[in-house]
C-alpha atoms as a PDB file:
ATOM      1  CA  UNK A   1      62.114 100.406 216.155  1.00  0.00           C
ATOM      2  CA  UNK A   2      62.768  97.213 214.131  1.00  0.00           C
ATOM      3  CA  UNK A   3      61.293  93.850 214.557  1.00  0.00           C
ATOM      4  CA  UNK A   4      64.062  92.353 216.389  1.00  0.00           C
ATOM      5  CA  UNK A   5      63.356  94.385 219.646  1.00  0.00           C
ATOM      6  CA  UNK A   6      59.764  92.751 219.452  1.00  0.00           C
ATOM      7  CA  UNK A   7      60.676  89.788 218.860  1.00  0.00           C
ATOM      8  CA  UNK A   8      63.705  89.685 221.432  1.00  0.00           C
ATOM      9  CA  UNK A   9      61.332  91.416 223.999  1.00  0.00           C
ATOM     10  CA  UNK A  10      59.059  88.390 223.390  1.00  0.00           C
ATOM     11  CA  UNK A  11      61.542  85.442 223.641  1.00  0.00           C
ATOM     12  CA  UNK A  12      63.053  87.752 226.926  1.00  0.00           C
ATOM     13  CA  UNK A  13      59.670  87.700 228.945  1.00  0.00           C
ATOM     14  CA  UNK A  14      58.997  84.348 227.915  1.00  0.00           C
ATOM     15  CA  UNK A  15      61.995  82.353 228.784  1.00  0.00           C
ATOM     16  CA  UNK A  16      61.231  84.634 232.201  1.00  0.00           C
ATOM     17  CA  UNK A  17      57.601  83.141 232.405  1.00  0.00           C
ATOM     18  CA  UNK A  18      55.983  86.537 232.425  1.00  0.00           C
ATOM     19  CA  UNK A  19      52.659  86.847 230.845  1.00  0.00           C
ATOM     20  CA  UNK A  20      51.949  90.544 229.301  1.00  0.00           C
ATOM     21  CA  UNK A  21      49.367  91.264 232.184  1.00  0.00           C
ATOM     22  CA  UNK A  22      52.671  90.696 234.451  1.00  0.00           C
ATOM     23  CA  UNK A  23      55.043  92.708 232.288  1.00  0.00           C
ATOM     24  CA  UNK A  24      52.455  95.846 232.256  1.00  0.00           C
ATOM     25  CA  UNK A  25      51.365  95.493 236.072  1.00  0.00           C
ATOM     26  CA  UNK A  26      55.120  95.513 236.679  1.00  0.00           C
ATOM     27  CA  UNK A  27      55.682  98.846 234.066  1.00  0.00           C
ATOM     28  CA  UNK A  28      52.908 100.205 235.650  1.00  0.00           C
ATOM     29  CA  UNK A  29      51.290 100.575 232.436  1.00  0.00           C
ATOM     30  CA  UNK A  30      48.415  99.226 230.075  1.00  0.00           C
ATOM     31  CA  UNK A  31      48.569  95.359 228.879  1.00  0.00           C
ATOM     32  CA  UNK A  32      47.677  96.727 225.037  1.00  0.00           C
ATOM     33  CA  UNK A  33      50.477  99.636 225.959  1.00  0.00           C
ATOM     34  CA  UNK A  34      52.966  96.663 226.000  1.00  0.00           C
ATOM     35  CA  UNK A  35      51.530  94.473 223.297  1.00  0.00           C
ATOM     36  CA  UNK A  36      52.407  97.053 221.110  1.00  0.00           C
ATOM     37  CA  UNK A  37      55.801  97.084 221.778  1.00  0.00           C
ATOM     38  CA  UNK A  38      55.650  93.354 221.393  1.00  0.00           C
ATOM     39  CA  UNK A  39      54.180  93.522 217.810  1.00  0.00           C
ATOM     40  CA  UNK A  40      56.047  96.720 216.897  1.00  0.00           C
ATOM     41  CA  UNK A  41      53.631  98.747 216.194  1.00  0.00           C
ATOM     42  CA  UNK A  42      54.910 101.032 219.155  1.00  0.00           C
ATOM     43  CA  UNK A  43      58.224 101.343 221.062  1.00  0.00           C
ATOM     44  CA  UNK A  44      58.619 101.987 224.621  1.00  0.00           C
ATOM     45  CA  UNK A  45      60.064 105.241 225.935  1.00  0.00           C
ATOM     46  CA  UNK A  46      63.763 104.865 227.185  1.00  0.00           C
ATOM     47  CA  UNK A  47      62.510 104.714 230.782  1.00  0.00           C
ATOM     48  CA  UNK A  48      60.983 101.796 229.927  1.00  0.00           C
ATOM     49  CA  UNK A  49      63.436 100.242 227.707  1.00  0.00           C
ATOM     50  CA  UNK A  50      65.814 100.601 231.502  1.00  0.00           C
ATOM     51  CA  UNK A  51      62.828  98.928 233.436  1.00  0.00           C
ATOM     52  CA  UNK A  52      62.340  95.611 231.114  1.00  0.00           C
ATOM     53  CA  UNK A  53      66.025  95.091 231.106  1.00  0.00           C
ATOM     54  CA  UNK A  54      66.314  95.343 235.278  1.00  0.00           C
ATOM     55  CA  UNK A  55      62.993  92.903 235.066  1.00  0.00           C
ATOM     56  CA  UNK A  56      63.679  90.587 232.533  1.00  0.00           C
ATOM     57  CA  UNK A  57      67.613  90.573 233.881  1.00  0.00           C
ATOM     58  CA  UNK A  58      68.629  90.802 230.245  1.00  0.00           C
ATOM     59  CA  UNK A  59      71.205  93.128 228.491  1.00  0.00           C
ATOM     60  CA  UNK A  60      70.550  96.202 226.422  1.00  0.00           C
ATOM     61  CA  UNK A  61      73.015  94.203 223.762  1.00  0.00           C
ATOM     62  CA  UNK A  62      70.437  91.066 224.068  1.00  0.00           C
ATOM     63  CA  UNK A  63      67.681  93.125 223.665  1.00  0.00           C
ATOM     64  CA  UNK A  64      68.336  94.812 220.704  1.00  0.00           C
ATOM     65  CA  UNK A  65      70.243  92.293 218.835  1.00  0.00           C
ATOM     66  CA  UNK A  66      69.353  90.313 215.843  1.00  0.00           C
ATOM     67  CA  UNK A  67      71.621  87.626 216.394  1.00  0.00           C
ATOM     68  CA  UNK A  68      68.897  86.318 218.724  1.00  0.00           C
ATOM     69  CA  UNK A  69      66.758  84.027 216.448  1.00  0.00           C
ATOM     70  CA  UNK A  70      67.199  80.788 215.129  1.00  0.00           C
ATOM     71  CA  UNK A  71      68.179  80.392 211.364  1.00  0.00           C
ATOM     72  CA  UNK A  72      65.193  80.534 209.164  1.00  0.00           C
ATOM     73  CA  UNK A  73      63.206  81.636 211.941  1.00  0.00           C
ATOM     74  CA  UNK A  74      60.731  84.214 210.832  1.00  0.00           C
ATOM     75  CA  UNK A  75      59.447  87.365 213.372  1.00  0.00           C
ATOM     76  CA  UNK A  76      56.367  87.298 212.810  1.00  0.00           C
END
């Protein structure tokens, strides 16, 4: 999975005011388990990828689109 599902999982659950704790208690997983998708150093099984749209109320479109950062903006 690229960077742009990291980073647009990021911006997703923080414009929702999640922390990670909240995200994994609600994906009934482990914190570092999520952080990992955040960093992309894992990706989250497509069960998953359904939950965090239904919680973040987002679109798959929105979520793995990189039309999603700002000019210039770096990833990481």
């Amino acid at each position: 999975m690229d960077k742009s599902f990291a980073y647009n999982l990021k911006l997703a659950r923080l414009r929702c005011g999640f922390t990670q704790q909240d995200m994994s208690d609600r994906l009934n997983i482990n914190r570092t388990t999520y952080t990992k998708w955040e960093t992309a150093k894992s990706e989250p099984s497509i069960e998953n990828i359904k939950m965090l749209v239904k919680i973040l109320e987002i679109s798959y479109d929105y979520l793995f689109s990189e039309a999603n950062r700002k000019d210039g903006e770096k990833l990481f």
